[in-house]
PDB file of N, CA and C in Angstrom:
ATOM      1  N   UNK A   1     229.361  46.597  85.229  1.00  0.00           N
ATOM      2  CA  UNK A   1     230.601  46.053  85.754  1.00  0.00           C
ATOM      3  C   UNK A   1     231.766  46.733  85.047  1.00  0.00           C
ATOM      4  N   UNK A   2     232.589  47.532  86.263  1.00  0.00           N
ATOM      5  CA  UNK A   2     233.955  47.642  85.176  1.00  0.00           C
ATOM      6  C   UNK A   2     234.705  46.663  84.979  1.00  0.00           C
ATOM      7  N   UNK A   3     235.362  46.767  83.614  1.00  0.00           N
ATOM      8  CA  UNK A   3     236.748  46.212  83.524  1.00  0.00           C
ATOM      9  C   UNK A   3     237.854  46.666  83.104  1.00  0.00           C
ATOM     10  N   UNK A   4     237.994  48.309  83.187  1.00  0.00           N
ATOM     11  CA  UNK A   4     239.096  48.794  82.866  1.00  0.00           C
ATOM     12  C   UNK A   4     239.052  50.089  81.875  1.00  0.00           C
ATOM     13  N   UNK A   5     239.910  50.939  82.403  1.00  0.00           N
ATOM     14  CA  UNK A   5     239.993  51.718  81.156  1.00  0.00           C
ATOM     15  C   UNK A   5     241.066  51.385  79.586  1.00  0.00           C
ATOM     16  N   UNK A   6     240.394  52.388  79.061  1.00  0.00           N
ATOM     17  CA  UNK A   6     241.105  52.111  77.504  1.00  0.00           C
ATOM     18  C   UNK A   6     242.320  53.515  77.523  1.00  0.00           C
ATOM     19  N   UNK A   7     243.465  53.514  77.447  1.00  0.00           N
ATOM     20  CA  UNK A   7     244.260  54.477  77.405  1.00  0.00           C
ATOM     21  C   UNK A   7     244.286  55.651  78.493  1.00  0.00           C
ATOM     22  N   UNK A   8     243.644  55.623  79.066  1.00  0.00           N
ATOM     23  CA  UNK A   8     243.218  56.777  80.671  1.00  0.00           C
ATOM     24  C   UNK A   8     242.021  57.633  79.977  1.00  0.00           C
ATOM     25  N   UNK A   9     241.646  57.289  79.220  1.00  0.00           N
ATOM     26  CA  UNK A   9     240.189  58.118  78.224  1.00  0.00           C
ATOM     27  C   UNK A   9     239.141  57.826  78.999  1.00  0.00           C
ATOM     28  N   UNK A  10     239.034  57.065  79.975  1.00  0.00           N
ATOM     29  CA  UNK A  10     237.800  56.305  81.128  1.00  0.00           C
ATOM     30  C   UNK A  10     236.613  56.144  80.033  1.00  0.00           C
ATOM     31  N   UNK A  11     236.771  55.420  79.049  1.00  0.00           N
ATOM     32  CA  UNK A  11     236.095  54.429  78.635  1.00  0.00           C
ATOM     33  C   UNK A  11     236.266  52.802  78.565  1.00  0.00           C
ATOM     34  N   UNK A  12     234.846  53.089  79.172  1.00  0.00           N
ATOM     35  CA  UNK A  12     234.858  51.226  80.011  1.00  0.00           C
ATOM     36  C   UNK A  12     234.971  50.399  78.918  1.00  0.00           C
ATOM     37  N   UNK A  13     235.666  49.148  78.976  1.00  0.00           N
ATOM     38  CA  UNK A  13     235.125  48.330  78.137  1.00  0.00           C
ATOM     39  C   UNK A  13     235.255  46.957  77.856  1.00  0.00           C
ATOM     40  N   UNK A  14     234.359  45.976  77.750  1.00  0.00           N
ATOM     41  CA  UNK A  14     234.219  44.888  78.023  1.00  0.00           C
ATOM     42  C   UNK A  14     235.422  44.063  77.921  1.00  0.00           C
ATOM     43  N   UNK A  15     235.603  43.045  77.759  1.00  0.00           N
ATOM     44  CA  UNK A  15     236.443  41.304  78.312  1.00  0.00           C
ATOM     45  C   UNK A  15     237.088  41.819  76.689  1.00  0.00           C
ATOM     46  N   UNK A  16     236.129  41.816  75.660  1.00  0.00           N
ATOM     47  CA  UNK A  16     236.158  41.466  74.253  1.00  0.00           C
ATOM     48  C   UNK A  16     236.930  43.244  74.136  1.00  0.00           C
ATOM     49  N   UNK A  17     236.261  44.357  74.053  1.00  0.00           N
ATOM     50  CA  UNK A  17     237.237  45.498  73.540  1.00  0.00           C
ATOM     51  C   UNK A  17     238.774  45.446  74.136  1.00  0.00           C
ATOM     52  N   UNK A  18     238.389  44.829  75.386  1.00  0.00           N
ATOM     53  CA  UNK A  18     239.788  45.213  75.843  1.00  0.00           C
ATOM     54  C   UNK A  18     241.026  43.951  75.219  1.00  0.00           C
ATOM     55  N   UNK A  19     240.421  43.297  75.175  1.00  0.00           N
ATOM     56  CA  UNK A  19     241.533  42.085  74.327  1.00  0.00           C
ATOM     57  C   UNK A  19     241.860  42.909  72.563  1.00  0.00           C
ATOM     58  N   UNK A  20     240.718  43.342  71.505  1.00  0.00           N
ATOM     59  CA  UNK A  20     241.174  44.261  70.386  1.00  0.00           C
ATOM     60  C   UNK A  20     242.320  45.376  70.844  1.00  0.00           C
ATOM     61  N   UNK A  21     241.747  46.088  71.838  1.00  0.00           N
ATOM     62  CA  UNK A  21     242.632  47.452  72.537  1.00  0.00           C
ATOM     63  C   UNK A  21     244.286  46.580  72.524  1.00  0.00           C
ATOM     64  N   UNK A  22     244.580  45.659  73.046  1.00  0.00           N
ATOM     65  CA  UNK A  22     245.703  45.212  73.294  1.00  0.00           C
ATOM     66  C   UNK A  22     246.843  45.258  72.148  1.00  0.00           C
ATOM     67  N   UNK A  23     246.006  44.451  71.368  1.00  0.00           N
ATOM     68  CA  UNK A  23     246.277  44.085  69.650  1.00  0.00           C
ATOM     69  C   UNK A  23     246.522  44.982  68.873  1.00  0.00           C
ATOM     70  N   UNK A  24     245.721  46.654  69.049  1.00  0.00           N
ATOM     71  CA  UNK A  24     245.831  47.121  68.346  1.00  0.00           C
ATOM     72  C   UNK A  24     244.378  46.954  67.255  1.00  0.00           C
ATOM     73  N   UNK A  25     243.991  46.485  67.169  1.00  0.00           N
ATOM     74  CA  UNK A  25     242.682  45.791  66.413  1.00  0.00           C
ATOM     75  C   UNK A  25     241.726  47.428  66.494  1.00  0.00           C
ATOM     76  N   UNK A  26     241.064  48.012  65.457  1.00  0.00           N
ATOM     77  CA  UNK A  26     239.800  48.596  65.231  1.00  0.00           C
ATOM     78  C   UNK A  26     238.247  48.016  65.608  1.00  0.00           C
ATOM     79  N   UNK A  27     237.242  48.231  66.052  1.00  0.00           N
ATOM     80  CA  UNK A  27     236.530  47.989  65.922  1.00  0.00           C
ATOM     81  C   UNK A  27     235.914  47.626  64.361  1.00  0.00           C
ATOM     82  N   UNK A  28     236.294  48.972  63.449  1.00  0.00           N
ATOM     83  CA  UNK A  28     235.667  48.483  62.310  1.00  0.00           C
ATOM     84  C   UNK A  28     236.647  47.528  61.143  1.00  0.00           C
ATOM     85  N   UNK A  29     237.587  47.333  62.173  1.00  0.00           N
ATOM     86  CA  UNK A  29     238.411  45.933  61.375  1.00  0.00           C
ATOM     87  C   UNK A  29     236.772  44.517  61.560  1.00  0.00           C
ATOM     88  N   UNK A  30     236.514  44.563  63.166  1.00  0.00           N
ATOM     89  CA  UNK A  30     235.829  43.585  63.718  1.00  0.00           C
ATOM     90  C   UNK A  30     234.762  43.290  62.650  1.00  0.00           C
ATOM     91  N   UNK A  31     233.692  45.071  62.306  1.00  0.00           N
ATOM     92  CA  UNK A  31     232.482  44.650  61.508  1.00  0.00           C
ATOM     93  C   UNK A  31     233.082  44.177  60.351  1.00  0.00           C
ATOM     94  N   UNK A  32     234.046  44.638  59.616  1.00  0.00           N
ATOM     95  CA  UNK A  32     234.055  44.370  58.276  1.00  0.00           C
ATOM     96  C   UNK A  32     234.044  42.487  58.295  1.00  0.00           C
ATOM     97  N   UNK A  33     235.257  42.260  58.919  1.00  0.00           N
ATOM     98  CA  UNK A  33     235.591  40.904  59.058  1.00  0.00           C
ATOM     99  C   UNK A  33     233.943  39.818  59.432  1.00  0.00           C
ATOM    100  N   UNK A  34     233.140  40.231  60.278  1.00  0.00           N
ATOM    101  CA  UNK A  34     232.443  39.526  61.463  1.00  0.00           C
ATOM    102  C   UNK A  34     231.131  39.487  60.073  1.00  0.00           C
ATOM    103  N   UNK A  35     230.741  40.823  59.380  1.00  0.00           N
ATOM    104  CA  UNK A  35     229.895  40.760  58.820  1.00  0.00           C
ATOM    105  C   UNK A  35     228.803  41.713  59.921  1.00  0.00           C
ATOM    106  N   UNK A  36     229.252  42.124  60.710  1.00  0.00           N
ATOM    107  CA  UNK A  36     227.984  42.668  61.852  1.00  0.00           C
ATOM    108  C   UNK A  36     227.793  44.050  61.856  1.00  0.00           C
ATOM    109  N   UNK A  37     227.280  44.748  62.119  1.00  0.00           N
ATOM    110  CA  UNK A  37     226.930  46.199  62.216  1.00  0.00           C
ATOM    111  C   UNK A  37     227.477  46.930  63.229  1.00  0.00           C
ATOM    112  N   UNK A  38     227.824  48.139  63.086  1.00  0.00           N
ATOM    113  CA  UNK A  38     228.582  48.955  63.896  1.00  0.00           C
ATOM    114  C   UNK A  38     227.934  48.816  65.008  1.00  0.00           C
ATOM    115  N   UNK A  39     226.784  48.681  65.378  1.00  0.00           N
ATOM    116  CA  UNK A  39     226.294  49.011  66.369  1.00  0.00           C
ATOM    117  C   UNK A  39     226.431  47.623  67.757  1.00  0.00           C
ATOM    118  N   UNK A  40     226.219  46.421  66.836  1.00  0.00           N
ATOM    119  CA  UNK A  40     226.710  45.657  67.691  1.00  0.00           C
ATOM    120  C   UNK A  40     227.855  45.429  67.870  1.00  0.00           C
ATOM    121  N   UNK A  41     229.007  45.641  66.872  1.00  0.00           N
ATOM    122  CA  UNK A  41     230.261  45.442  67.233  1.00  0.00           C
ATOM    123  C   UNK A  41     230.628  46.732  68.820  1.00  0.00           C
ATOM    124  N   UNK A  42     229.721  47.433  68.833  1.00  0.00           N
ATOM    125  CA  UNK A  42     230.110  48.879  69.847  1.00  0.00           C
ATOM    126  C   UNK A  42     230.061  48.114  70.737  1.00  0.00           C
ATOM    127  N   UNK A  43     228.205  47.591  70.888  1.00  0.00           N
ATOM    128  CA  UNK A  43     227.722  47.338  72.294  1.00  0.00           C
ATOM    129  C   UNK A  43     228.642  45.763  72.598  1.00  0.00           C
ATOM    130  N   UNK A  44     229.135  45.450  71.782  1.00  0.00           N
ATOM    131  CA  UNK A  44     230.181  43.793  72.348  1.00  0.00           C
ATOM    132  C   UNK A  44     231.515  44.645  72.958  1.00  0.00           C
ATOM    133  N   UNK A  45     231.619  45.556  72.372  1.00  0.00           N
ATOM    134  CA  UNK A  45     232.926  46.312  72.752  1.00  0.00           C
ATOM    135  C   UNK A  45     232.850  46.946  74.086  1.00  0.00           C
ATOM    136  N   UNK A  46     231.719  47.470  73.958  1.00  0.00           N
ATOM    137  CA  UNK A  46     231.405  48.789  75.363  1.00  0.00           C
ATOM    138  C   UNK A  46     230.616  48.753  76.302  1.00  0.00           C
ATOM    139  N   UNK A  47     229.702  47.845  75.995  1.00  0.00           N
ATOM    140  CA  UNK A  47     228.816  47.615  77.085  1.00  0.00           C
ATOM    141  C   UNK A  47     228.599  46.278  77.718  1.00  0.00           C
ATOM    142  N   UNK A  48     228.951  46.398  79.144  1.00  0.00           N
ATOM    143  CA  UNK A  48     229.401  45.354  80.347  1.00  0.00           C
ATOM    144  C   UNK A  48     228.697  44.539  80.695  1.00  0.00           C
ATOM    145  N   UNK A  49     226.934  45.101  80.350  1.00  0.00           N
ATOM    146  CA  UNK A  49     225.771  44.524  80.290  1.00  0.00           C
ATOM    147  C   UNK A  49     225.370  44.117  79.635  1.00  0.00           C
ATOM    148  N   UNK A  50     225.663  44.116  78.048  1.00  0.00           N
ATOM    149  CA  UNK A  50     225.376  43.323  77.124  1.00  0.00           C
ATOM    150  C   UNK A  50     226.093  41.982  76.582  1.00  0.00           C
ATOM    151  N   UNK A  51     224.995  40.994  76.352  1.00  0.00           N
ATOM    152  CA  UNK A  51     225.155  39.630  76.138  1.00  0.00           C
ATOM    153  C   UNK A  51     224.876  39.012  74.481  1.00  0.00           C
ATOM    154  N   UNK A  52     225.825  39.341  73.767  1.00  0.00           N
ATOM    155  CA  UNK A  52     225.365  39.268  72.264  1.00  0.00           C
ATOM    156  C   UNK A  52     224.540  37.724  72.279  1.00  0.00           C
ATOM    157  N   UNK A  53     224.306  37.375  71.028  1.00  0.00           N
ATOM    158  CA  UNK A  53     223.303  36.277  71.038  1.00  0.00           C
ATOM    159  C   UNK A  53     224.339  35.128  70.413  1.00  0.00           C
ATOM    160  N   UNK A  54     224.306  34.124  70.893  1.00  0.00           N
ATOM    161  CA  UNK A  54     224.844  32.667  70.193  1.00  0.00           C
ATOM    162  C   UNK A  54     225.548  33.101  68.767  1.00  0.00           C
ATOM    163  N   UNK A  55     224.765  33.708  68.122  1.00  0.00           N
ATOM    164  CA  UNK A  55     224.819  33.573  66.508  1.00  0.00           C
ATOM    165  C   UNK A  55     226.489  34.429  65.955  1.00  0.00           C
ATOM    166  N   UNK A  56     226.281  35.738  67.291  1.00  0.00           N
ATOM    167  CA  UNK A  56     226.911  37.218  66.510  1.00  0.00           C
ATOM    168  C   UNK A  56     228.492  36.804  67.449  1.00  0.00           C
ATOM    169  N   UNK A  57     227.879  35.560  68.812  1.00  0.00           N
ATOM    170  CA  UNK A  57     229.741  35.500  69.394  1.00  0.00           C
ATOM    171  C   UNK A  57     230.479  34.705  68.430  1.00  0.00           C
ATOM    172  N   UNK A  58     229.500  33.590  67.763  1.00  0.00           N
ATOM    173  CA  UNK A  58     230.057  33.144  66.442  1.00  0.00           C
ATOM    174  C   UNK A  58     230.487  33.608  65.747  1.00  0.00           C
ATOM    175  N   UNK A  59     230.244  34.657  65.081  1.00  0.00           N
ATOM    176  CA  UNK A  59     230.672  35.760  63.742  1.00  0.00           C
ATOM    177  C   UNK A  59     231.701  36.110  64.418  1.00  0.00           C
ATOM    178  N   UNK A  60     232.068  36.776  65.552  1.00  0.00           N
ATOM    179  CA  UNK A  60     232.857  37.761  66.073  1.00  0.00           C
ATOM    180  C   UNK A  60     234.350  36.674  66.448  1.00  0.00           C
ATOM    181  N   UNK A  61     234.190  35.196  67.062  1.00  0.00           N
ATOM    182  CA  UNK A  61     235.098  34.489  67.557  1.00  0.00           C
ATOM    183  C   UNK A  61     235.688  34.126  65.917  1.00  0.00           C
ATOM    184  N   UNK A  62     234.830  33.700  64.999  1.00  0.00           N
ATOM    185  CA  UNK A  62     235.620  33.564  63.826  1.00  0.00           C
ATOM    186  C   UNK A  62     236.436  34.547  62.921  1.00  0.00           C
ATOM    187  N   UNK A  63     236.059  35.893  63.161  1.00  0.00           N
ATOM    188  CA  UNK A  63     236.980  36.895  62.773  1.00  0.00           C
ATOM    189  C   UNK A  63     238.247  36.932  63.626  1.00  0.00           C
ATOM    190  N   UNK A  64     238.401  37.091  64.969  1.00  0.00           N
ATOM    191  CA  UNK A  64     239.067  37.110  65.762  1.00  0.00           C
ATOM    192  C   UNK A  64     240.271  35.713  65.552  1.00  0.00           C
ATOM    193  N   UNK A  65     239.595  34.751  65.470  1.00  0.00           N
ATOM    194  CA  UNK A  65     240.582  33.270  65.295  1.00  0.00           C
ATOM    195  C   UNK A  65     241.564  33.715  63.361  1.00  0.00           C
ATOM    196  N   UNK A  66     241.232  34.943  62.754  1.00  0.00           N
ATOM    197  CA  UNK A  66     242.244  35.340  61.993  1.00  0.00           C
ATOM    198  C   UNK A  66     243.515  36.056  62.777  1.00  0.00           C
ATOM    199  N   UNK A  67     242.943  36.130  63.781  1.00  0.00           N
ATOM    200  CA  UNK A  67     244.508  37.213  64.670  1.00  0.00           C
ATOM    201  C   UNK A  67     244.804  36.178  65.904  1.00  0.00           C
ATOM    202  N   UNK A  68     244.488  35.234  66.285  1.00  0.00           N
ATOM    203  CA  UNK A  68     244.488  34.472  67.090  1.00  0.00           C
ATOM    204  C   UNK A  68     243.927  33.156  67.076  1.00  0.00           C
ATOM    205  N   UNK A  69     244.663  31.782  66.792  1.00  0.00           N
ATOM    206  CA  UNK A  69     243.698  30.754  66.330  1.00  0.00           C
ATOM    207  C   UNK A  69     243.307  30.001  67.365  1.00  0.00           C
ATOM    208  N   UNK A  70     243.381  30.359  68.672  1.00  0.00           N
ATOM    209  CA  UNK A  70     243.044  29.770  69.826  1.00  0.00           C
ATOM    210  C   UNK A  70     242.022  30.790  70.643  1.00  0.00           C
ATOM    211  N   UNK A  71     241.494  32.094  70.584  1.00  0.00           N
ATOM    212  CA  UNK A  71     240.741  32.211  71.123  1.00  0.00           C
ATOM    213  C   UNK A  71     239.523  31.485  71.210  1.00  0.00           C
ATOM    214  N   UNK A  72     238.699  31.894  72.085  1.00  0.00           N
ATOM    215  CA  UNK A  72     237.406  31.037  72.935  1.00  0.00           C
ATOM    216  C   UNK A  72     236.318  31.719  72.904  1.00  0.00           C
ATOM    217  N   UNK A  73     235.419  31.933  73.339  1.00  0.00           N
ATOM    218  CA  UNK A  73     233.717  32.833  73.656  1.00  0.00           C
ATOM    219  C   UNK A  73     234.237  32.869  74.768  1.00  0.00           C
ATOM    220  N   UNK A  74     234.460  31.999  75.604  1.00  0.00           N
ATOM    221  CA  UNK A  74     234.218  31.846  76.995  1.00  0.00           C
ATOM    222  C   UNK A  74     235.632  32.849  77.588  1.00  0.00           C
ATOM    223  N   UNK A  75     236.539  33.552  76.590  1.00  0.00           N
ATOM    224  CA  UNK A  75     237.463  34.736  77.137  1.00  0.00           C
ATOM    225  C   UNK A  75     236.363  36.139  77.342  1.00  0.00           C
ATOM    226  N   UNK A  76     235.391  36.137  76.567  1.00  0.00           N
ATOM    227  CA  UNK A  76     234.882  37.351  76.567  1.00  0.00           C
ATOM    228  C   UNK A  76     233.409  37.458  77.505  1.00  0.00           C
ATOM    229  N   UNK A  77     232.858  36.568  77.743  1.00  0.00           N
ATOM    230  CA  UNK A  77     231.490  35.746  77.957  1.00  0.00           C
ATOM    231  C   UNK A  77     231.249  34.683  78.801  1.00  0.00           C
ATOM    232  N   UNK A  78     230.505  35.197  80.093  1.00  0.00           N
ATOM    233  CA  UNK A  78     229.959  34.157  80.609  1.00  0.00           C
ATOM    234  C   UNK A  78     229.389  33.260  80.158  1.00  0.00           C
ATOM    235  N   UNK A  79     229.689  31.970  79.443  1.00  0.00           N
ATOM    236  CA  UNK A  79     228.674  30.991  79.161  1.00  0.00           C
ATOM    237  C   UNK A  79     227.839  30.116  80.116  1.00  0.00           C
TER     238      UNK A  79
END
């Protein structure tokens, strides 16, 4: 599923990169903060098809509620 490009670079990227992209936010702001590994912070970022697990939207919504104290899961994630 698309949802957009990032700067006209036509990289796709999910509900969740594209809300960091806005902000200004790094990805590896996300791992340091979240505690998670580059690799999942990518695939939450980049891939449209991937559905992180209960545990890691936790890690990721509580880093995020430092730049925003009202975000949700349910902005990035079908629940």
């Amino acid at each position: 599923m698309f949802l957009g490009l990032f700067a006209g670079l036509g990289k796709d990227r999910t509900k969740l990169g594209a809300w960091i992209d806005r902000r200004g936010i790094k990805q590896e702001w996300l791992v340091l903060k979240s505690g998670l590994n580059r690799n999942t912070v990518r695939l939450a970022c980049n891939d449209c098809d991937h559905m992180p697990t209960g545990k890691t939207m936790q890690k990721i919504i509580k880093a995020l509620r430092e730049v925003d104290s009202s975000v949700r899961a349910e902005q990035f994630w079908d629940l």
